[in-house]
C-alpha atoms as a PDB file:
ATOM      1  CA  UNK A   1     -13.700  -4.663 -10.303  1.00  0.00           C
ATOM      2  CA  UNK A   2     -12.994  -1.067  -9.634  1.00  0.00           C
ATOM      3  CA  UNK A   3     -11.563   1.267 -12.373  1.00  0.00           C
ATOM      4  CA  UNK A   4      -9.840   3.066  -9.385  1.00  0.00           C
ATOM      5  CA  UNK A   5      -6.286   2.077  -9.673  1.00  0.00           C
ATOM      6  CA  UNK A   6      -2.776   2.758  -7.937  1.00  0.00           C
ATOM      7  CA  UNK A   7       0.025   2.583 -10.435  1.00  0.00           C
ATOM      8  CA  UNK A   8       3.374   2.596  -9.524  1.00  0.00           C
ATOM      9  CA  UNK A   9       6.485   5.094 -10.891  1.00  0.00           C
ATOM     10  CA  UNK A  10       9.881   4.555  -9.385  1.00  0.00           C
ATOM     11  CA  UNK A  11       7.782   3.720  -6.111  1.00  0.00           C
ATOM     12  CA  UNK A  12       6.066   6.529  -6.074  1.00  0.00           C
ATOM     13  CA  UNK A  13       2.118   6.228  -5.866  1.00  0.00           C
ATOM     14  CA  UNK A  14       0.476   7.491  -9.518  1.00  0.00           C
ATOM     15  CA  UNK A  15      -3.879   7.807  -8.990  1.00  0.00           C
ATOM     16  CA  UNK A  16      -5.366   6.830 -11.978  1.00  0.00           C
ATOM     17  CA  UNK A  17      -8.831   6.286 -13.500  1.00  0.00           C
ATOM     18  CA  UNK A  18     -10.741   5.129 -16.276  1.00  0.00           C
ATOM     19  CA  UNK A  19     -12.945   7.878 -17.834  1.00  0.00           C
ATOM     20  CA  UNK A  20     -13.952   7.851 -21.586  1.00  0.00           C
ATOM     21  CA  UNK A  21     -12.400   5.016 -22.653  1.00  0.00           C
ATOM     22  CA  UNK A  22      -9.016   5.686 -21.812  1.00  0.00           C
ATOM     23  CA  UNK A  23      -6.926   6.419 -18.709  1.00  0.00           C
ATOM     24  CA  UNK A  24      -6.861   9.280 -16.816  1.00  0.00           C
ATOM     25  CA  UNK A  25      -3.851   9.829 -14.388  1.00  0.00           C
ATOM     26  CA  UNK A  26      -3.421  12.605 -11.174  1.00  0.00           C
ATOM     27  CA  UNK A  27      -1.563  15.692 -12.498  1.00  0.00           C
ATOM     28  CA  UNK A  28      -0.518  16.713  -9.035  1.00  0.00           C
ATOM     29  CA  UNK A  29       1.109  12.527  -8.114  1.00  0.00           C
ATOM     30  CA  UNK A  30       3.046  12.922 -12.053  1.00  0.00           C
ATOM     31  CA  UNK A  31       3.987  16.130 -10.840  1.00  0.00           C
ATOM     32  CA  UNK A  32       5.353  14.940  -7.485  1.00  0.00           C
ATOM     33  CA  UNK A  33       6.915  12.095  -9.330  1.00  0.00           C
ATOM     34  CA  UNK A  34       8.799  14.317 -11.089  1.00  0.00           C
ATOM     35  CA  UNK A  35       9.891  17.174  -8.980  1.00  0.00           C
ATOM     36  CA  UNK A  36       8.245  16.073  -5.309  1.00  0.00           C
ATOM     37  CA  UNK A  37       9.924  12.913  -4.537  1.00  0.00           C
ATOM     38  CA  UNK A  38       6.115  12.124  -4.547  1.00  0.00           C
ATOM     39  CA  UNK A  39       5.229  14.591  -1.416  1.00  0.00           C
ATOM     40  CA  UNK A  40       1.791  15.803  -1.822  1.00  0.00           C
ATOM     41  CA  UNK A  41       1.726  18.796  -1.020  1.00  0.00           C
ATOM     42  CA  UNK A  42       5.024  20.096  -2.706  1.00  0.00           C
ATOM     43  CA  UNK A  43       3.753  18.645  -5.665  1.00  0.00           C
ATOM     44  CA  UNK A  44       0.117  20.552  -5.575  1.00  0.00           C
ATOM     45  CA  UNK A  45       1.333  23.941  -4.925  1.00  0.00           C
ATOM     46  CA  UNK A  46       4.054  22.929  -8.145  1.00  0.00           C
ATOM     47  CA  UNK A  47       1.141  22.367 -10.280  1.00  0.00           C
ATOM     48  CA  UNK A  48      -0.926  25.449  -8.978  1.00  0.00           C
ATOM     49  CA  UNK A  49       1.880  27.552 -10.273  1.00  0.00           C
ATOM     50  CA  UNK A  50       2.646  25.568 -13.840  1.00  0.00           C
ATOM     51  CA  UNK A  51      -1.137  25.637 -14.449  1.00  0.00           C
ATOM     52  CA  UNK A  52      -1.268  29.353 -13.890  1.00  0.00           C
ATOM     53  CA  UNK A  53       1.767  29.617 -16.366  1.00  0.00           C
ATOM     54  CA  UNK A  54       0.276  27.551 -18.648  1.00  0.00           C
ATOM     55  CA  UNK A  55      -3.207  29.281 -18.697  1.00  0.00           C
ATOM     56  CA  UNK A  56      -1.395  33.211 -19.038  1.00  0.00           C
ATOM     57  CA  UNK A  57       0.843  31.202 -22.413  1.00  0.00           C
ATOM     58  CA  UNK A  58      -3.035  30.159 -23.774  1.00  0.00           C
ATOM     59  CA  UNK A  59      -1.611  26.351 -23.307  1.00  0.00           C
ATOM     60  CA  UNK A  60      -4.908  24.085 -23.669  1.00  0.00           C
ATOM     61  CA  UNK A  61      -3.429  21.494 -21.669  1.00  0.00           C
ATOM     62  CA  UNK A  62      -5.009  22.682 -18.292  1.00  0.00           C
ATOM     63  CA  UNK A  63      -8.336  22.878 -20.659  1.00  0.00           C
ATOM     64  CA  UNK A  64      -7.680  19.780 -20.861  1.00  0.00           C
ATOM     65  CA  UNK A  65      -7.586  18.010 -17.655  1.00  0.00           C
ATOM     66  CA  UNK A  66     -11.082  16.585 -16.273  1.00  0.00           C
ATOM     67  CA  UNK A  67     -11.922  16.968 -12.439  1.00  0.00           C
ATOM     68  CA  UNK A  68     -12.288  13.365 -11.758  1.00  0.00           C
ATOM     69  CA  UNK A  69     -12.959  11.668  -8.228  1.00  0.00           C
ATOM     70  CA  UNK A  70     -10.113   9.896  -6.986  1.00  0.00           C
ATOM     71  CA  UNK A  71      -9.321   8.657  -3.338  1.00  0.00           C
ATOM     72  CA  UNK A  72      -7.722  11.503  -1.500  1.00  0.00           C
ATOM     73  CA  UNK A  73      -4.695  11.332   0.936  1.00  0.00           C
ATOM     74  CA  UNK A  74      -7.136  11.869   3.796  1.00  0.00           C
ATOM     75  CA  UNK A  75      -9.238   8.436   2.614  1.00  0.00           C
ATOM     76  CA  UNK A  76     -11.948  10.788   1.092  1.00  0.00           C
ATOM     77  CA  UNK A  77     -13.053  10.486  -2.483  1.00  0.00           C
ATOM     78  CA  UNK A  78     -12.416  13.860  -3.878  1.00  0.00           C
ATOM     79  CA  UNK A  79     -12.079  15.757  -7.247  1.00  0.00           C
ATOM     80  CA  UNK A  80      -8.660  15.802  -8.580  1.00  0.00           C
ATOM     81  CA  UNK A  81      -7.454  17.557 -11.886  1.00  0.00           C
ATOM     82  CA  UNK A  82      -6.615  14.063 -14.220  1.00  0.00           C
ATOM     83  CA  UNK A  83      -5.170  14.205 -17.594  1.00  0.00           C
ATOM     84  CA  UNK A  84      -4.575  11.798 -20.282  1.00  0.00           C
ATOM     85  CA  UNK A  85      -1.422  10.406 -21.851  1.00  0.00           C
ATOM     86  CA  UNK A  86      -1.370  12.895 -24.135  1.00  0.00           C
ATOM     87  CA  UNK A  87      -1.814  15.829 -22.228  1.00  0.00           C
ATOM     88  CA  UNK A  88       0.214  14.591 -19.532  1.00  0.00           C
ATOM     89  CA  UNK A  89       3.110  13.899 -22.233  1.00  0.00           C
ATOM     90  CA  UNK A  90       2.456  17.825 -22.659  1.00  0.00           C
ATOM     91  CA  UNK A  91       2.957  18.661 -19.000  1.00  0.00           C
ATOM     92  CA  UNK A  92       6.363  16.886 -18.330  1.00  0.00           C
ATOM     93  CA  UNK A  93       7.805  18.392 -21.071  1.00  0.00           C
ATOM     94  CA  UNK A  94       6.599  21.925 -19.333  1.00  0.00           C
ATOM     95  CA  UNK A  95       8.715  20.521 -16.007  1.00  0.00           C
ATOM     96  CA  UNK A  96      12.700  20.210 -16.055  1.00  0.00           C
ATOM     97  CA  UNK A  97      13.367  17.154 -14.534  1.00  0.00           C
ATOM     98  CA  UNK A  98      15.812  14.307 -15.182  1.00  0.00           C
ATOM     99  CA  UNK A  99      12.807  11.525 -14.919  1.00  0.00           C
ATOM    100  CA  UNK A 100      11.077  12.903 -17.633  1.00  0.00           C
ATOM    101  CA  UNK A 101      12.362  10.716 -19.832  1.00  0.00           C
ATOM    102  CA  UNK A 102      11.269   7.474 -18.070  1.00  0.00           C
ATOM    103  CA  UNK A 103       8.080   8.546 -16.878  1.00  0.00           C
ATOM    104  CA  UNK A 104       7.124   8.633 -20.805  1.00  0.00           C
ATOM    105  CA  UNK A 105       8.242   5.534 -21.535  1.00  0.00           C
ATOM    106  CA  UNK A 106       6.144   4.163 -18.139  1.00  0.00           C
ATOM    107  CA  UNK A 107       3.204   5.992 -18.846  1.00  0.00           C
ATOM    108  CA  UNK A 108       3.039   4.744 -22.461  1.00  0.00           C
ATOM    109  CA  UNK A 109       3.407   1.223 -21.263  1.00  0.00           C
ATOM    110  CA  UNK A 110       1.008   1.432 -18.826  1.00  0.00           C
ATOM    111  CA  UNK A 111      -1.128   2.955 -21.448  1.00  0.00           C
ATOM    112  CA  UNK A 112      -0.926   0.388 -23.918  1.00  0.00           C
ATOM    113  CA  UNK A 113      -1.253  -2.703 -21.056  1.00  0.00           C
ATOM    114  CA  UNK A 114      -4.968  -1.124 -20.538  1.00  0.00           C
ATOM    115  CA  UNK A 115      -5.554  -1.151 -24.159  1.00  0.00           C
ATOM    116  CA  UNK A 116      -4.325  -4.606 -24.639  1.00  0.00           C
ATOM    117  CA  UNK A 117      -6.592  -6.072 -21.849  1.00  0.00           C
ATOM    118  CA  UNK A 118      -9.914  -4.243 -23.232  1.00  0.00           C
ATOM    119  CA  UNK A 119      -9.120  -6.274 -27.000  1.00  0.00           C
ATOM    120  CA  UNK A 120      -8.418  -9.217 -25.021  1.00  0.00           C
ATOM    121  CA  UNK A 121      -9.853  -9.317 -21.145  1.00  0.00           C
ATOM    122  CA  UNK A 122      -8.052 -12.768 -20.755  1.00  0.00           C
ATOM    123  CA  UNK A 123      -4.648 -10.460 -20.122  1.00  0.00           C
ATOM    124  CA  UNK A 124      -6.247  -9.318 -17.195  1.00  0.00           C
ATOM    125  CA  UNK A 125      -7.310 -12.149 -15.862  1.00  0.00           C
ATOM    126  CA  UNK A 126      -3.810 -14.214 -16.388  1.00  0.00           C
ATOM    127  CA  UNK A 127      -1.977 -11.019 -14.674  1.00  0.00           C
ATOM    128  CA  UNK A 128      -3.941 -11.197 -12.124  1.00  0.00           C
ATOM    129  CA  UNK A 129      -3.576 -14.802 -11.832  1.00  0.00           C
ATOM    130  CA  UNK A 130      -0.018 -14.194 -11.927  1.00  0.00           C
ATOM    131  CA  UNK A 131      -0.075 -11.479  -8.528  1.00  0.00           C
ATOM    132  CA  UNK A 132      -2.188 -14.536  -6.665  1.00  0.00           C
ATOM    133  CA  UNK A 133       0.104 -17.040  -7.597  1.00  0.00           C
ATOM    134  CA  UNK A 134       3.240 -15.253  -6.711  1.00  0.00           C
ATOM    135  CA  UNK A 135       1.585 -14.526  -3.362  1.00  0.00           C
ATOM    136  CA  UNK A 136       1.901 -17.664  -2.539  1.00  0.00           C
ATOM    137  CA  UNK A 137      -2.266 -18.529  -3.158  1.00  0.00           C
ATOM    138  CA  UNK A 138      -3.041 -22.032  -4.846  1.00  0.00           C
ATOM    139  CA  UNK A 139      -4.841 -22.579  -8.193  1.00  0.00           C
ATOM    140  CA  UNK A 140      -8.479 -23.515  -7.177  1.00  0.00           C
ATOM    141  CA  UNK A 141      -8.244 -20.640  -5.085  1.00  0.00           C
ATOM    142  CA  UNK A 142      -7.253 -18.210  -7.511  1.00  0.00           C
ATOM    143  CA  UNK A 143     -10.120 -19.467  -9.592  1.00  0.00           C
ATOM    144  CA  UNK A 144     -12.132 -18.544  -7.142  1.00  0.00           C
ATOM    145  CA  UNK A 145     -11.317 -15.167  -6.390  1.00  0.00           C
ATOM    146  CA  UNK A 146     -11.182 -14.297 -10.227  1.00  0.00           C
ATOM    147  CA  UNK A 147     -14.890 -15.555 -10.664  1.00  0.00           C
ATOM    148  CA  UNK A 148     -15.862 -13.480  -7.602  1.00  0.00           C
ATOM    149  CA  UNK A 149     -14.309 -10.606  -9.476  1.00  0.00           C
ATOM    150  CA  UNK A 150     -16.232 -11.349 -12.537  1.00  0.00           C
ATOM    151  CA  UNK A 151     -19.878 -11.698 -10.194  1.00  0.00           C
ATOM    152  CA  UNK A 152     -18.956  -8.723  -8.344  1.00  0.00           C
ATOM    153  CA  UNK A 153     -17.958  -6.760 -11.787  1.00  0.00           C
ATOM    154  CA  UNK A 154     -21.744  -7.344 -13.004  1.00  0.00           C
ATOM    155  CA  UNK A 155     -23.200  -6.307  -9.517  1.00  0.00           C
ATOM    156  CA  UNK A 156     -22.128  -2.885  -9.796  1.00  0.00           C
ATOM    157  CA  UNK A 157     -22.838  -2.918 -13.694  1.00  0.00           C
ATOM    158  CA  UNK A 158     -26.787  -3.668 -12.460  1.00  0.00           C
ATOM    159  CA  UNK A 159     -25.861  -0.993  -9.630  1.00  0.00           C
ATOM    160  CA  UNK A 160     -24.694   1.447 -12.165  1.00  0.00           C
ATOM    161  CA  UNK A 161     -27.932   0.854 -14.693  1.00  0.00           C
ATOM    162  CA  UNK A 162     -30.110   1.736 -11.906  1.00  0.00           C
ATOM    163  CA  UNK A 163     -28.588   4.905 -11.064  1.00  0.00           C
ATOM    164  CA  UNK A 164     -26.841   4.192  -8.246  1.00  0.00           C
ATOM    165  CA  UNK A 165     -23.241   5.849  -8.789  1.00  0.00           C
ATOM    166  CA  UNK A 166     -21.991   6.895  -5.547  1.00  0.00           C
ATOM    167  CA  UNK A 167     -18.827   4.826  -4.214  1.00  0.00           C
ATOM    168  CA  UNK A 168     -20.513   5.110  -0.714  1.00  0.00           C
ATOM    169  CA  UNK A 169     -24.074   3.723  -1.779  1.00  0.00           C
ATOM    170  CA  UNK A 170     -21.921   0.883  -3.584  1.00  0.00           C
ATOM    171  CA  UNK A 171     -20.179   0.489   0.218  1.00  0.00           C
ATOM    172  CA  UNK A 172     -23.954   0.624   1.609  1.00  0.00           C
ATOM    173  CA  UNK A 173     -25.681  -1.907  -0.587  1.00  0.00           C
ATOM    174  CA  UNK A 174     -22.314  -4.408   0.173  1.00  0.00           C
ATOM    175  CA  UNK A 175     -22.453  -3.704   3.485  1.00  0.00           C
ATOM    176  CA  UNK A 176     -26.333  -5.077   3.391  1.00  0.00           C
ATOM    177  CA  UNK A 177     -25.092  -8.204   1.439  1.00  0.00           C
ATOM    178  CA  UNK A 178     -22.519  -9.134   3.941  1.00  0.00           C
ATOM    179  CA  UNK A 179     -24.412  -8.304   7.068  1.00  0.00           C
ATOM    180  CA  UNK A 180     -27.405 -10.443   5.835  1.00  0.00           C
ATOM    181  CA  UNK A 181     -24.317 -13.624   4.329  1.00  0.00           C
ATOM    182  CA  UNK A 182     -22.273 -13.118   7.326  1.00  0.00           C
ATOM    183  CA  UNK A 183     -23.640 -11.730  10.250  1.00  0.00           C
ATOM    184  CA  UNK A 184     -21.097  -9.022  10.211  1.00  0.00           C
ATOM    185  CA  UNK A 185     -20.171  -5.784   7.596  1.00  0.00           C
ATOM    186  CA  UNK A 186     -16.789  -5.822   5.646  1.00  0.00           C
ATOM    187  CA  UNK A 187     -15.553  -3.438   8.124  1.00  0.00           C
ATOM    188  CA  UNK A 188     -16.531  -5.719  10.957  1.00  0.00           C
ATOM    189  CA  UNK A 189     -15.494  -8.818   9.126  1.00  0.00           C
ATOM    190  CA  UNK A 190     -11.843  -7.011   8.396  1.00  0.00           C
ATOM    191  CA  UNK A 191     -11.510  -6.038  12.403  1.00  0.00           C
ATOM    192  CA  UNK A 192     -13.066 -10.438  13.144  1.00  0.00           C
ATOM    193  CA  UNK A 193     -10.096 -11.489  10.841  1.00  0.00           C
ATOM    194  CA  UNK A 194      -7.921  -8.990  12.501  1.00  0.00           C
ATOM    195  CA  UNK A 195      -6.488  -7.357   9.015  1.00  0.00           C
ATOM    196  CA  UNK A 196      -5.795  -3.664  10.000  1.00  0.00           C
ATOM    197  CA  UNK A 197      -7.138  -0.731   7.994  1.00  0.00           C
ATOM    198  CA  UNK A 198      -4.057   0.356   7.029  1.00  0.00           C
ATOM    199  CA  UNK A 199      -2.075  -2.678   5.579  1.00  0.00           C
ATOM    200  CA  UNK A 200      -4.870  -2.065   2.711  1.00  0.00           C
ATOM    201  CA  UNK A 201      -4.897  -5.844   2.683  1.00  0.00           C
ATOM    202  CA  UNK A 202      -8.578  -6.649   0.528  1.00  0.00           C
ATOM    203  CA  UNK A 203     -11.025  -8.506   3.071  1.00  0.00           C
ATOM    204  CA  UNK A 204     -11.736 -10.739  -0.092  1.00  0.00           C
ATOM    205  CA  UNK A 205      -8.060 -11.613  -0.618  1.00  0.00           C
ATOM    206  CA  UNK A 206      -8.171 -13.035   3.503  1.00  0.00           C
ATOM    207  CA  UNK A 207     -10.709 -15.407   2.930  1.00  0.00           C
ATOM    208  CA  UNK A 208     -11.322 -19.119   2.816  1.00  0.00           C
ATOM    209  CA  UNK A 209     -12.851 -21.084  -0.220  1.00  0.00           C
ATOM    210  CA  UNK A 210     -15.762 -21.389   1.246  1.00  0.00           C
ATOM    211  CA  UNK A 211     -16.229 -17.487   2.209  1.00  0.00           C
ATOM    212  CA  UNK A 212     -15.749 -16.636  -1.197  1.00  0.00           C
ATOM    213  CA  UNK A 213     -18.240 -18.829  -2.210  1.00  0.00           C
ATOM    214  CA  UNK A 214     -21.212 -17.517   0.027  1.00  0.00           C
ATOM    215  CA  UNK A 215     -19.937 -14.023  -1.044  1.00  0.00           C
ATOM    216  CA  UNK A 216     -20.265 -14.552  -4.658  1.00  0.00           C
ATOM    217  CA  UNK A 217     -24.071 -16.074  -3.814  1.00  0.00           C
ATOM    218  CA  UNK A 218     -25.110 -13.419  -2.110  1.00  0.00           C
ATOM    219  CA  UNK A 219     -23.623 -10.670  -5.178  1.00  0.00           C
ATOM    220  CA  UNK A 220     -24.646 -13.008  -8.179  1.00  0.00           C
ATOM    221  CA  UNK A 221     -28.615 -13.481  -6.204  1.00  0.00           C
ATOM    222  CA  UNK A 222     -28.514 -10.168  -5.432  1.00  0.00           C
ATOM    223  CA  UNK A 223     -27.823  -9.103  -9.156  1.00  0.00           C
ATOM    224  CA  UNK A 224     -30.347 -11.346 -10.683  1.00  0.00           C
ATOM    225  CA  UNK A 225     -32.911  -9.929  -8.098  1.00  0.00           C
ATOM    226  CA  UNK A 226     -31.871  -6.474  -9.279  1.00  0.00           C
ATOM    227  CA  UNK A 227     -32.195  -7.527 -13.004  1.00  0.00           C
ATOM    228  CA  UNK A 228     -35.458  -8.633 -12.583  1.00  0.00           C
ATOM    229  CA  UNK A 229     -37.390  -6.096 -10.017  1.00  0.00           C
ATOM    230  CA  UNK A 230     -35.222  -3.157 -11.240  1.00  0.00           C
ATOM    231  CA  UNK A 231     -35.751  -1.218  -8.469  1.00  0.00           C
ATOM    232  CA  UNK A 232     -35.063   3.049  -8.672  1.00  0.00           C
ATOM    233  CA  UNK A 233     -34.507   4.197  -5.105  1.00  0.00           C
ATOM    234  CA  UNK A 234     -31.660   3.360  -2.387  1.00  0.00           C
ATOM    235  CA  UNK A 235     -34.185   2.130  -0.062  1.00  0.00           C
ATOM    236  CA  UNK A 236     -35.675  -0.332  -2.560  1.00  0.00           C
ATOM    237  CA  UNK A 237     -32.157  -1.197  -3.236  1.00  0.00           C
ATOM    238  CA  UNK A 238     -30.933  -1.969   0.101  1.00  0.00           C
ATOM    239  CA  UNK A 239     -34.341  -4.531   0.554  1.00  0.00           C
ATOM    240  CA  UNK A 240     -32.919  -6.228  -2.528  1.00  0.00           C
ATOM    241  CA  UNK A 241     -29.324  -6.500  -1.000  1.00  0.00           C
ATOM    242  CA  UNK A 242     -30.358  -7.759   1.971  1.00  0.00           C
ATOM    243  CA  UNK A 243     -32.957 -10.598   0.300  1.00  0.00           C
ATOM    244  CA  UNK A 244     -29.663 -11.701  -1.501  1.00  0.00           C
ATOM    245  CA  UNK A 245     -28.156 -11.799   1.472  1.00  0.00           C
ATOM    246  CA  UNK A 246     -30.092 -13.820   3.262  1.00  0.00           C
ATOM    247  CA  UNK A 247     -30.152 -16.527   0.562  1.00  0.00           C
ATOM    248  CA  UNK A 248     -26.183 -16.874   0.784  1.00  0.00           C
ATOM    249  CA  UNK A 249     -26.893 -16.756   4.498  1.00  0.00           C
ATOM    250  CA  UNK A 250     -29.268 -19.236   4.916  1.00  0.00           C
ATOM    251  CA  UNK A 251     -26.740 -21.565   2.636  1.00  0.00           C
ATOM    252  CA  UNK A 252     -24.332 -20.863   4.815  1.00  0.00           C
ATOM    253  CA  UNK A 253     -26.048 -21.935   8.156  1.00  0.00           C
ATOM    254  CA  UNK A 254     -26.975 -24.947   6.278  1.00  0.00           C
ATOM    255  CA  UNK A 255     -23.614 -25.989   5.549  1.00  0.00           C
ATOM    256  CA  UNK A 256     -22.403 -25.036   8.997  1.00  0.00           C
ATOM    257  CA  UNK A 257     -25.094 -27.351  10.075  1.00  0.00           C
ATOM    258  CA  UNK A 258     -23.930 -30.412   7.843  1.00  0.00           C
ATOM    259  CA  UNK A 259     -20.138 -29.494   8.930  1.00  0.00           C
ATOM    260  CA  UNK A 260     -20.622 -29.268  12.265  1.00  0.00           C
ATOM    261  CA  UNK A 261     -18.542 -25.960  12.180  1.00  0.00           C
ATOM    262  CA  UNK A 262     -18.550 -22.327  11.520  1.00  0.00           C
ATOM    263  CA  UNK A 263     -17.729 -21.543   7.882  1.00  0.00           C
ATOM    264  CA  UNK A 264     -16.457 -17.728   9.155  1.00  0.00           C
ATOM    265  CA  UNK A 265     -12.744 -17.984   9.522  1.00  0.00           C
ATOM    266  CA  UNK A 266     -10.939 -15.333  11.968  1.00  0.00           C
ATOM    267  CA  UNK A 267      -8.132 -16.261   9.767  1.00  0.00           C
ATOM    268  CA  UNK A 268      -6.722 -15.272   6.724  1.00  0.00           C
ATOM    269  CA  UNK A 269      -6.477 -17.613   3.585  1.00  0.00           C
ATOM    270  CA  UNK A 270      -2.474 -17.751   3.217  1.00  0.00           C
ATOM    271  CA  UNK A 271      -2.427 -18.190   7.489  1.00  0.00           C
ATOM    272  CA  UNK A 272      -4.210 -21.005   6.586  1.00  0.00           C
ATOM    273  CA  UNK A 273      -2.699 -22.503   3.892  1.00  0.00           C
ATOM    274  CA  UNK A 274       0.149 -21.992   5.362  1.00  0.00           C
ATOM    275  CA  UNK A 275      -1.012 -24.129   8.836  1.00  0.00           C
ATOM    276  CA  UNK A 276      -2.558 -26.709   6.383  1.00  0.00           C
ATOM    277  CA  UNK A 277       1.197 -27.542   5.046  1.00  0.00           C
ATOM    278  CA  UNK A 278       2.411 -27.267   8.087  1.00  0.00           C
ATOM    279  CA  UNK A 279       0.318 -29.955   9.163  1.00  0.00           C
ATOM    280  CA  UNK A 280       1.058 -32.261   6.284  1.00  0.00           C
ATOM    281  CA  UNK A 281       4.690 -32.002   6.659  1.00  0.00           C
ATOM    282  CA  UNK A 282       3.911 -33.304  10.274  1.00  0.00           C
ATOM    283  CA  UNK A 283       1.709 -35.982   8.768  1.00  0.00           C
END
């Protein structure tokens, strides 16, 4: 799973990241947060000036702060100035506002959730449960999309050991996967099931058992290929994502063989679920 997260202050949108063992959050969303009612560009041109400040009073705060990519506004990765608890606990005290006070006490405890779930990663995985079950998904399917989560989580570890660090070759080399599992990319696959770009629904989250099982084939072959040939260049890593592929896919046209039916759903998992009761109340 992605370190890339969205937290959430007082419904406003907070970027952060993990970077050194520890998080990193967007100076410019804390700022807006606090004096921006979370506009972005208010909230930049805020920091520009307290950074300036700071730098001409020999603060090492801005010193401080890392230019780390996060996913822009515009739906571009870009580098943002990020800061750690402490150093962010540094800048709100530099800004009057009357959330000051509660944005401390919600960055600490967002700080200490992280640190809890490194010491113990079955936190994360029960809080996560927790989301999917409140969404309305059922248990084996939860169990599921958790394991896919684990499979994909060692796919971009192999991706990462090889040198591949790029969030766009990572979109690439999954893009090979799918096309050779599914016939389609995730970007096709999103517009098949009809899930629009921006409810920033997760294609994975839309689909049926039996998609997330040919998905997690294709990542976990295409991982053990990696393991074993370690190959060093993009183009020797795409071959590899594609020969995973095509093992998933070729289980996949079996099954749809024995079935008798298409294992690619236009629909998404809770429609279906929610048909599927439907049905039985009928019954």
């Amino acid at each position: 799973m992605s370190q890339n997260k969205i937290a959430l202050f007082q419904d406003t949108k907070i970027r952060k990241t993990w970077f050194n063992n520890q998080w990193y959050f967007s100076v410019v969303d804390v700022v807006g947060a606090l004096v921006g009612d979370g506009d972005y560009l208010t909230a930049r041109k805020y920091w520009n000036k307290l950074s300036q400040r700071l730098r001409e009073e020999g603060s090492e705060v801005v010193t401080n702060c890392h230019r780390l990519k996060l996913l822009a506004p515009d739906g571009k990765m870009r580098e943002t100035d990020c800061a750690n608890a402490e150093s962010l606990f540094r800048i709100i005290q530099s800004i009057p506002s009357s959330k000051a006070e509660p944005f401390k006490r919600w960055l600490a405890k967002v700080g200490y959730e992280r640190m809890q779930e490194i010491e113990n990663p079955e936190l994360a995985q029960e809080r996560m449960k927790q989301i999917y079950e409140a969404k309305g998904y059922p248990k084996d399917w939860i169990d599921k999309r958790l394991r896919g989560m684990a499979i994909r989580q060692n796919l971009t570890d192999e991706w990462k050991e090889r040198g591949i660090v790029e969030q766009s070759d990572y979109a690439i080399l999954t893009a090979e996967i799918s096309k050779a599992t599914f016939g389609m990319t995730p970007n096709e696959y999103k517009k098949f099931k009809n899930i629009s770009d921006k409810s920033k629904a997760h294609l994975r989250d839309n689909m049926t058992d039996l998609e997330l099982i040919f998905t997690m084939l294709g990542e976990k072959v295409t991982t053990e290929i990696s393991s074993q040939e370690k190959p060093s260049k993009m183009v020797e890593h795409k071959k590899v994502a594609k020969r995973g592929g095509k093992v998933a896919g070729n289980a996949r046209k079996a099954t749809e063989k024995e079935l008798g039916r298409s294992v690619i759903s236009n629909q998404n998992y809770l429609e279906l679920g929610k048909n599927e009761k439907q049905t039985d109340q009928l019954n």
